[in-house]
N, C-alpha and C. Protein backbone atom coordinates (compact mmCIF):
# COMPACT_ATOMS: atom_id res chain seq x y z
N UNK A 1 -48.85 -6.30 4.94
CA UNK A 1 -48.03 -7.50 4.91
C UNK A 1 -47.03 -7.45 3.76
N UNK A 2 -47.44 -7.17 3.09
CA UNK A 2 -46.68 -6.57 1.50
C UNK A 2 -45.69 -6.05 1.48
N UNK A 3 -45.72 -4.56 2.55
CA UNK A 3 -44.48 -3.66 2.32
C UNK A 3 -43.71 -3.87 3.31
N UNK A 4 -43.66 -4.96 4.04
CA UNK A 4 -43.49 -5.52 5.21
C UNK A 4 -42.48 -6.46 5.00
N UNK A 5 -42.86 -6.97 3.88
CA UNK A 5 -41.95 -8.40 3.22
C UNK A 5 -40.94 -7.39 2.28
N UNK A 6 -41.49 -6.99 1.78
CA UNK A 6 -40.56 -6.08 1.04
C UNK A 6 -39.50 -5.00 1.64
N UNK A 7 -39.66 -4.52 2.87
CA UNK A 7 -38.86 -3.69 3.75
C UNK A 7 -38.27 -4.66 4.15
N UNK A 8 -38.54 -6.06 4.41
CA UNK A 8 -37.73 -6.93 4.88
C UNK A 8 -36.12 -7.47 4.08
N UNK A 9 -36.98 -7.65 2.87
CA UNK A 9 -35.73 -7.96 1.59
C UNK A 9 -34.76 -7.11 1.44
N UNK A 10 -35.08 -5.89 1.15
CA UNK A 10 -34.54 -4.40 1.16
C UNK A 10 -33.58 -3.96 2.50
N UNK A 11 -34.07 -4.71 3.91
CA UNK A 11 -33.09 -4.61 4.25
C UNK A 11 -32.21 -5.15 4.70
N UNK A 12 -32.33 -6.70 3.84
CA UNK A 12 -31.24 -7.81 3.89
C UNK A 12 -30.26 -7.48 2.96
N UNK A 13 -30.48 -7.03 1.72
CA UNK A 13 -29.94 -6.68 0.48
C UNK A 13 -28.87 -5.29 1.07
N UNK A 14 -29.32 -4.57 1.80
CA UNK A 14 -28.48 -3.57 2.09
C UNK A 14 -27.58 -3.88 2.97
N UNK A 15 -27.91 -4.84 3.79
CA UNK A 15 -27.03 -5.21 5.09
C UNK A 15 -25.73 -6.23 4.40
N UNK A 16 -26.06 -7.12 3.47
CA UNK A 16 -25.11 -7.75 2.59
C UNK A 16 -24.61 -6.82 1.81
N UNK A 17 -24.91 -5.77 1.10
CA UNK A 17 -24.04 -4.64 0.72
C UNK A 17 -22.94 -3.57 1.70
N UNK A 18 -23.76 -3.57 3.04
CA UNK A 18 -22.61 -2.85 3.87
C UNK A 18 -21.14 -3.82 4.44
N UNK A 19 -21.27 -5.18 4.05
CA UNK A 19 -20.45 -6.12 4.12
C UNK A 19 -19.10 -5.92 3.33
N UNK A 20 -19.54 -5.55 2.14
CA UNK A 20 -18.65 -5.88 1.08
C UNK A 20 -17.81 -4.35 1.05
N UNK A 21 -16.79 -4.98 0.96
CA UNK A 21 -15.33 -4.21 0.88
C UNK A 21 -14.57 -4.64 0.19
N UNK A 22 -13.22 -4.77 0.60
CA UNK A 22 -12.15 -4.87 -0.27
C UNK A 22 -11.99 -6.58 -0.22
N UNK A 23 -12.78 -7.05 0.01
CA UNK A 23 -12.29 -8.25 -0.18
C UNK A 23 -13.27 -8.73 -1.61
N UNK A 24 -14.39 -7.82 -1.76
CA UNK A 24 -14.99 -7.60 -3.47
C UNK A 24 -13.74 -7.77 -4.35
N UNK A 25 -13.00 -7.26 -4.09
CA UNK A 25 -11.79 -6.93 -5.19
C UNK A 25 -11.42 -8.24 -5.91
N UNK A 26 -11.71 -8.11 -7.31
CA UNK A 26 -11.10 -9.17 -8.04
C UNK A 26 -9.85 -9.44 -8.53
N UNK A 27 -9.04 -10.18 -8.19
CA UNK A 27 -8.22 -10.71 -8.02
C UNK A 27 -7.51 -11.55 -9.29
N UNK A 28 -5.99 -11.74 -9.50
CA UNK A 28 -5.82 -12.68 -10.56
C UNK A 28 -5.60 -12.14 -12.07
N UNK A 29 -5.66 -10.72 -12.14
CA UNK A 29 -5.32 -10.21 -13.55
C UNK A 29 -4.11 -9.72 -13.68
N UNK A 30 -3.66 -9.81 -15.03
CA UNK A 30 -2.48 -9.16 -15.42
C UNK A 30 -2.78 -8.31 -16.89
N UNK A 31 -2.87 -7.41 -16.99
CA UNK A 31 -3.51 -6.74 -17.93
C UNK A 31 -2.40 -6.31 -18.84
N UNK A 32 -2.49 -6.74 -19.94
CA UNK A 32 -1.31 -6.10 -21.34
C UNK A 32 -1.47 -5.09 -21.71
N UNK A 33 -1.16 -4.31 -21.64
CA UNK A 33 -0.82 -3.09 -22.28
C UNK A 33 0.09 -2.72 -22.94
N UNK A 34 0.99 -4.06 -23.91
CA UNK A 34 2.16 -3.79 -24.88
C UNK A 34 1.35 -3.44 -26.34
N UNK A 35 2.33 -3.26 -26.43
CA UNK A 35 2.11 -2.47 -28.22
C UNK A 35 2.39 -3.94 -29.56
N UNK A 36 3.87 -3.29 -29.51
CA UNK A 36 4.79 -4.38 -30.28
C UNK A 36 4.33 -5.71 -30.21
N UNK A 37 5.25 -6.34 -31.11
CA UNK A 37 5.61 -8.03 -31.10
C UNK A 37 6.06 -8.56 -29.85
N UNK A 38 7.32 -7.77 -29.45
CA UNK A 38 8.29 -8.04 -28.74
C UNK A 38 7.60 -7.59 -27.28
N UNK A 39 6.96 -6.79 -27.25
CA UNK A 39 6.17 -6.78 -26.17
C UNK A 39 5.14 -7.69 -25.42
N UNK A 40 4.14 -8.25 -26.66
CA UNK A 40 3.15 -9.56 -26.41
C UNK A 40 4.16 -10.45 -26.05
N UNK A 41 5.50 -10.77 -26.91
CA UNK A 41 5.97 -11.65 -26.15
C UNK A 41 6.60 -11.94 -24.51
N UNK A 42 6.93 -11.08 -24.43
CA UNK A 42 6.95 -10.45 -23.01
C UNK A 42 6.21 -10.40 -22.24
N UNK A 43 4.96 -10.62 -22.32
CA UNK A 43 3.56 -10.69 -21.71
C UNK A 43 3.46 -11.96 -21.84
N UNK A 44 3.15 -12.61 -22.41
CA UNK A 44 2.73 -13.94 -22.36
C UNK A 44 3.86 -15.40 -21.53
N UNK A 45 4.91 -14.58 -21.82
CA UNK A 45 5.86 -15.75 -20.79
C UNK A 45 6.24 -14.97 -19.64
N UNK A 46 6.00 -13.73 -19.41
CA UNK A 46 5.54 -13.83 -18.02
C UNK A 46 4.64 -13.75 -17.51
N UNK A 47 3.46 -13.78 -17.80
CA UNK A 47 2.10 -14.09 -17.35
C UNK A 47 2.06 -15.59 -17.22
N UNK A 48 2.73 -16.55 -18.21
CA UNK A 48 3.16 -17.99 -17.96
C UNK A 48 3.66 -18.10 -16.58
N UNK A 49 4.78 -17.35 -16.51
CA UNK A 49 5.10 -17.99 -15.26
C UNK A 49 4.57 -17.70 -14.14
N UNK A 50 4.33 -16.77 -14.02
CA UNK A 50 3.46 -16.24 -13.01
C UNK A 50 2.42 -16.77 -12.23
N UNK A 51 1.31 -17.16 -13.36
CA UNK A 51 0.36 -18.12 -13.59
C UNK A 51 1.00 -19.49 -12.88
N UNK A 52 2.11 -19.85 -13.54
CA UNK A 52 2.64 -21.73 -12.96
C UNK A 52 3.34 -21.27 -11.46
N UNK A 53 3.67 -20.39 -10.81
CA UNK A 53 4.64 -20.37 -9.78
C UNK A 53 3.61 -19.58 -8.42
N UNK A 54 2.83 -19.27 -8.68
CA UNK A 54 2.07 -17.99 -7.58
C UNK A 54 0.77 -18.31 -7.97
N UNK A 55 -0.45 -17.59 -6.66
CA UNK A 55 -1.28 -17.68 -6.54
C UNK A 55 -2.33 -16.85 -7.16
N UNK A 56 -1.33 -15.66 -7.23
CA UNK A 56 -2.38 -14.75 -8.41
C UNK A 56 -3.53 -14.08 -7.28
N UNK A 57 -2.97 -13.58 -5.99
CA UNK A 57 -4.08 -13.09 -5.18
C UNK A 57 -3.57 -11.55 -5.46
N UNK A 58 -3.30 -10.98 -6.74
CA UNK A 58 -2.83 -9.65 -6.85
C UNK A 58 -3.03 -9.57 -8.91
N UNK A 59 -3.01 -7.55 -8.79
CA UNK A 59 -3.43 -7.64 -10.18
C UNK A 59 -2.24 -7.05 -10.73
N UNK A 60 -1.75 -7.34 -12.22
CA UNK A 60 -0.26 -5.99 -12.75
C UNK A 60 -1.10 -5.53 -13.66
N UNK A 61 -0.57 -4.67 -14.17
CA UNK A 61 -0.14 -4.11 -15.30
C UNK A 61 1.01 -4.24 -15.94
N UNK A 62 0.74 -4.77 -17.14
CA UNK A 62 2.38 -5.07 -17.83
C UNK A 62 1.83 -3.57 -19.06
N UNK A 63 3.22 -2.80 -19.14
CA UNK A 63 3.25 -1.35 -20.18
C UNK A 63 4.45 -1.48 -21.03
N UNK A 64 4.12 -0.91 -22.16
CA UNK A 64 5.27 -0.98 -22.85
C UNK A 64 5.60 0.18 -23.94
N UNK A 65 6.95 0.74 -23.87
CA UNK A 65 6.50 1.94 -24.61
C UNK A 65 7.61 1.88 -25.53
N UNK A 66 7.42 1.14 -26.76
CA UNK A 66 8.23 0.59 -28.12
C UNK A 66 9.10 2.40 -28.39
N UNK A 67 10.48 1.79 -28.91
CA UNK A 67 11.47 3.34 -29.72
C UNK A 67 11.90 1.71 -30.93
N UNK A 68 11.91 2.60 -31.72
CA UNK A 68 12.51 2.19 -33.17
C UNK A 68 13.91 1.87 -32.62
N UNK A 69 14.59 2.56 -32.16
CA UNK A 69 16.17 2.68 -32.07
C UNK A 69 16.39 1.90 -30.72
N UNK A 70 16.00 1.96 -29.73
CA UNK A 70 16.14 1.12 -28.57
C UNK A 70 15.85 0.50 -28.25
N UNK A 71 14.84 -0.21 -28.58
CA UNK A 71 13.92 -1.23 -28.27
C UNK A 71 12.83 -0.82 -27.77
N UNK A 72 12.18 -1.67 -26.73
CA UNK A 72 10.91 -1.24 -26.01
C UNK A 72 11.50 -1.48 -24.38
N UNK A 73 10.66 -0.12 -24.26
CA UNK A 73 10.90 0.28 -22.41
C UNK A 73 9.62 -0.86 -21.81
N UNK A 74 9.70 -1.91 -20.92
CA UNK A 74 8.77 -2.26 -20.76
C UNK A 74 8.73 -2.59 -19.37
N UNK A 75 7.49 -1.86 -18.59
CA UNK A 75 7.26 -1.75 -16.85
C UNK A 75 6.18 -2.45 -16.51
N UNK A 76 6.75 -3.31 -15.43
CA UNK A 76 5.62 -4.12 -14.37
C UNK A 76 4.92 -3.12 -13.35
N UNK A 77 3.69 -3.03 -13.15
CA UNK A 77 3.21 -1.84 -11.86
C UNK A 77 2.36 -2.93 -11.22
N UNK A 78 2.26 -2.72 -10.05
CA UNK A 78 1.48 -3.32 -8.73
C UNK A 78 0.94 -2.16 -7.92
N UNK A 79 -0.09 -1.72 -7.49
CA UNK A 79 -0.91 -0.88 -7.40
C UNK A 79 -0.80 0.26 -7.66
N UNK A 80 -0.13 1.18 -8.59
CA UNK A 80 -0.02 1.55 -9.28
C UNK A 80 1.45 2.29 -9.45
N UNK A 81 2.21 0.98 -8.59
CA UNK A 81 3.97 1.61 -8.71
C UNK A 81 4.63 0.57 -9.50
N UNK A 82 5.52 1.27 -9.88
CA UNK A 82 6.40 0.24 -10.95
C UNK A 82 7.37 -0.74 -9.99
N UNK A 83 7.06 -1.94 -10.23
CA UNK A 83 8.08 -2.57 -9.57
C UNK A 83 8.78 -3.15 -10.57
N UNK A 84 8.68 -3.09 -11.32
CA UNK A 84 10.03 -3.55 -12.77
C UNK A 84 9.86 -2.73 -13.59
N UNK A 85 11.52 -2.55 -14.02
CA UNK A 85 11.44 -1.54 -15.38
C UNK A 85 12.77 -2.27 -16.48
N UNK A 86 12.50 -2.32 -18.32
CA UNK A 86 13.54 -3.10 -18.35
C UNK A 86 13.16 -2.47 -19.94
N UNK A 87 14.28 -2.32 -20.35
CA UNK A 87 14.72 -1.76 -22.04
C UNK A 87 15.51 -3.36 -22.66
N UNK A 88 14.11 -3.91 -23.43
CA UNK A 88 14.68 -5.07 -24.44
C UNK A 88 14.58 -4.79 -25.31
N UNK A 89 15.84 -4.90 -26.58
CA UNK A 89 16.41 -4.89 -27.55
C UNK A 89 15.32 -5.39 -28.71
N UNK A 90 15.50 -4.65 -29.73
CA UNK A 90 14.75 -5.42 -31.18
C UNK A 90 15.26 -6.33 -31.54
N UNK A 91 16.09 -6.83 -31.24
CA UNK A 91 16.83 -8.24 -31.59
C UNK A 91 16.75 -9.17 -30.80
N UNK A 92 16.69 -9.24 -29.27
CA UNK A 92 16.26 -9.78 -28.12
C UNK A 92 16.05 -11.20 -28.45
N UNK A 93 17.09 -12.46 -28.41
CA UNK A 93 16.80 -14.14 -28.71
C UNK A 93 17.08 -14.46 -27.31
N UNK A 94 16.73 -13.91 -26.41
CA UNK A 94 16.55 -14.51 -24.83
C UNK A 94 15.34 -13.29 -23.99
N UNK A 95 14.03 -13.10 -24.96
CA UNK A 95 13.55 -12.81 -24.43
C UNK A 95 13.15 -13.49 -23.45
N UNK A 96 12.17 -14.85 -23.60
CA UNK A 96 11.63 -15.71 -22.60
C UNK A 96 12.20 -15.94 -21.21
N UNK A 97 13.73 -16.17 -21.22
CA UNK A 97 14.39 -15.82 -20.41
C UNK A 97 14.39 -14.71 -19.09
N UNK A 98 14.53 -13.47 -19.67
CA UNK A 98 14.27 -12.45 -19.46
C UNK A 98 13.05 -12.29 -19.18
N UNK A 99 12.13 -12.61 -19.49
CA UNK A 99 10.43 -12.77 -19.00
C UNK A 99 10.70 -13.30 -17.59
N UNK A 100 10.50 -14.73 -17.76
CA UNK A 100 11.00 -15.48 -16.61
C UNK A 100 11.71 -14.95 -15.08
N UNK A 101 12.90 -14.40 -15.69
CA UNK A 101 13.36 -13.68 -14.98
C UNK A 101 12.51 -12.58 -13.95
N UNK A 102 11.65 -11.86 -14.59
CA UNK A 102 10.77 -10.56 -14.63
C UNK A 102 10.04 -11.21 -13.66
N UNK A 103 8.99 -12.02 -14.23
CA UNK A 103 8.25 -12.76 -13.50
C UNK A 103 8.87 -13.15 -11.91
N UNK A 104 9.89 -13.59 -11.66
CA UNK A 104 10.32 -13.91 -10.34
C UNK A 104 10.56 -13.25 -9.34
N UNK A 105 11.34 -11.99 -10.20
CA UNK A 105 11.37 -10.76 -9.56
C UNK A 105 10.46 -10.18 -8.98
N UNK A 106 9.48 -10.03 -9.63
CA UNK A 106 8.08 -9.30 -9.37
C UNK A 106 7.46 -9.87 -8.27
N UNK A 107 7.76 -11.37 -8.24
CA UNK A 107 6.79 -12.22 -7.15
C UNK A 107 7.55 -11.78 -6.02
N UNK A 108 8.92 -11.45 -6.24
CA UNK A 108 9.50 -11.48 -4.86
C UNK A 108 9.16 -10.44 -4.04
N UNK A 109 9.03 -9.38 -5.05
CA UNK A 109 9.16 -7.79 -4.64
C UNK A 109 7.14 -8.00 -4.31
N UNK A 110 6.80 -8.38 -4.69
CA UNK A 110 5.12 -8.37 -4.30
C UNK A 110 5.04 -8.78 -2.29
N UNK A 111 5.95 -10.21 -2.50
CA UNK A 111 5.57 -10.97 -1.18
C UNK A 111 6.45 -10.08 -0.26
N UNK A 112 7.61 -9.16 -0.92
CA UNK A 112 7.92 -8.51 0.49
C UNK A 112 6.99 -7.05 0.76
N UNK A 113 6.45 -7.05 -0.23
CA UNK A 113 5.90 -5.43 -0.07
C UNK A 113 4.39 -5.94 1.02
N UNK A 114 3.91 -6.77 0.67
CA UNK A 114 3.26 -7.28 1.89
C UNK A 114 3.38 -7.88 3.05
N UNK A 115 4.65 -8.30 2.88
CA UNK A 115 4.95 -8.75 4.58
C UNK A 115 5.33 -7.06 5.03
N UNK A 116 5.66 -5.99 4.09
CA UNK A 116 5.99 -4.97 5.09
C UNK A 116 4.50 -4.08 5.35
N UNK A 117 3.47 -4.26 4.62
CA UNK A 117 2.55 -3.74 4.99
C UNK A 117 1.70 -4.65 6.17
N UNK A 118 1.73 -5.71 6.35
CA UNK A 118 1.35 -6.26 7.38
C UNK A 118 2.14 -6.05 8.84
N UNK A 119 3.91 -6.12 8.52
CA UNK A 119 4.75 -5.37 9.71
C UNK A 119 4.25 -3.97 10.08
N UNK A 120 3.68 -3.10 9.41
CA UNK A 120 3.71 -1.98 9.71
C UNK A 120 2.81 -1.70 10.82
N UNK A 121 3.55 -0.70 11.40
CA UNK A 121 3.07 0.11 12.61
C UNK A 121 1.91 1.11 12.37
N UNK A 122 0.33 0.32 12.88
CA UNK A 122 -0.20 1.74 12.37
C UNK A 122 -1.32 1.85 13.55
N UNK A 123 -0.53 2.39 14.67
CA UNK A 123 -1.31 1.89 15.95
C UNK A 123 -2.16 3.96 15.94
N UNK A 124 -1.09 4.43 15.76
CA UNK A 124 -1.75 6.27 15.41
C UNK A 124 -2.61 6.37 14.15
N UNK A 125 -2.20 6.40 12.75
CA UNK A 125 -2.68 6.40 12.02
C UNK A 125 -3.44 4.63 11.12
N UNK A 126 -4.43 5.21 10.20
CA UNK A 126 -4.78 3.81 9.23
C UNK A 126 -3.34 4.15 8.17
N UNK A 127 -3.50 2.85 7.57
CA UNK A 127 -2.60 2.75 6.56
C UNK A 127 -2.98 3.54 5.62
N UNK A 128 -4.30 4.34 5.15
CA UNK A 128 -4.12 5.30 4.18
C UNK A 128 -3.89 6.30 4.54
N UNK A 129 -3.34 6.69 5.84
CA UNK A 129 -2.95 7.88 6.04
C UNK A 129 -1.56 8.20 6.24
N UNK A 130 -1.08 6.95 5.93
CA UNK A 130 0.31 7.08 6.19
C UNK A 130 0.72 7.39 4.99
């Protein structure tokens, strides 16, 4: 009766594990990866807006790769492609702006990159094989 109840649990526990897929995936991050000043700031007002305007059912990466002389190179990625790339100045008094900006962009380029993966044709192949 014992291993009975127990083969039973064991194979509820597995059957709720063969469930879970990609919809496990946690959702809602934007991960910093700036260096600089001028970089956190850049992160934080667009993670602001982001946060106030969208649902956040997707994760970035915000990168930033500071030069003394040029400022900082700093790239938005969404699964692991850059969808923004932008060189702000060490002097930069419209960063927030420019955040903002970033931020909108990004939402836009997100909601079309999924309406085209939902358009897509994948009656031959799955989508990871395309």
């Amino acid at each position: 009766m014992n291993r009975l109840a127990i083969a039973l649990c064991l194979c509820l526990v597995l059957q709720g594990q063969a469930h879970a897929g990609d919809e496990d995936e946690m959702m809602g991050f934007i991960v910093d990866n700036t260096i600089s000043h001028i970089g956190h700031d850049f992160y934080y007002a667009f993670s602001d807006r982001l946060r106030a305007t969208s649902r956040l059912d997707f994760n970035l990466v915000v990168r930033e790769r500071p030069d003394a002389r040029w400022g900082s190179l700093v790239t938005v990625e969404y699964e692991r492609e850059v969808v923004y790339r932008r060189f702000l100045a060490p002097n930069t008094t419209q960063l927030h702006d420019e955040a903002i900006e970033a931020a909108d962009l990004v939402r836009q380029q997100i909601v079309q990159r999924k309406l085209q993966r939902l358009l897509q044709d994948t009656t031959d192949l799955e989508r990871d094989e395309l």
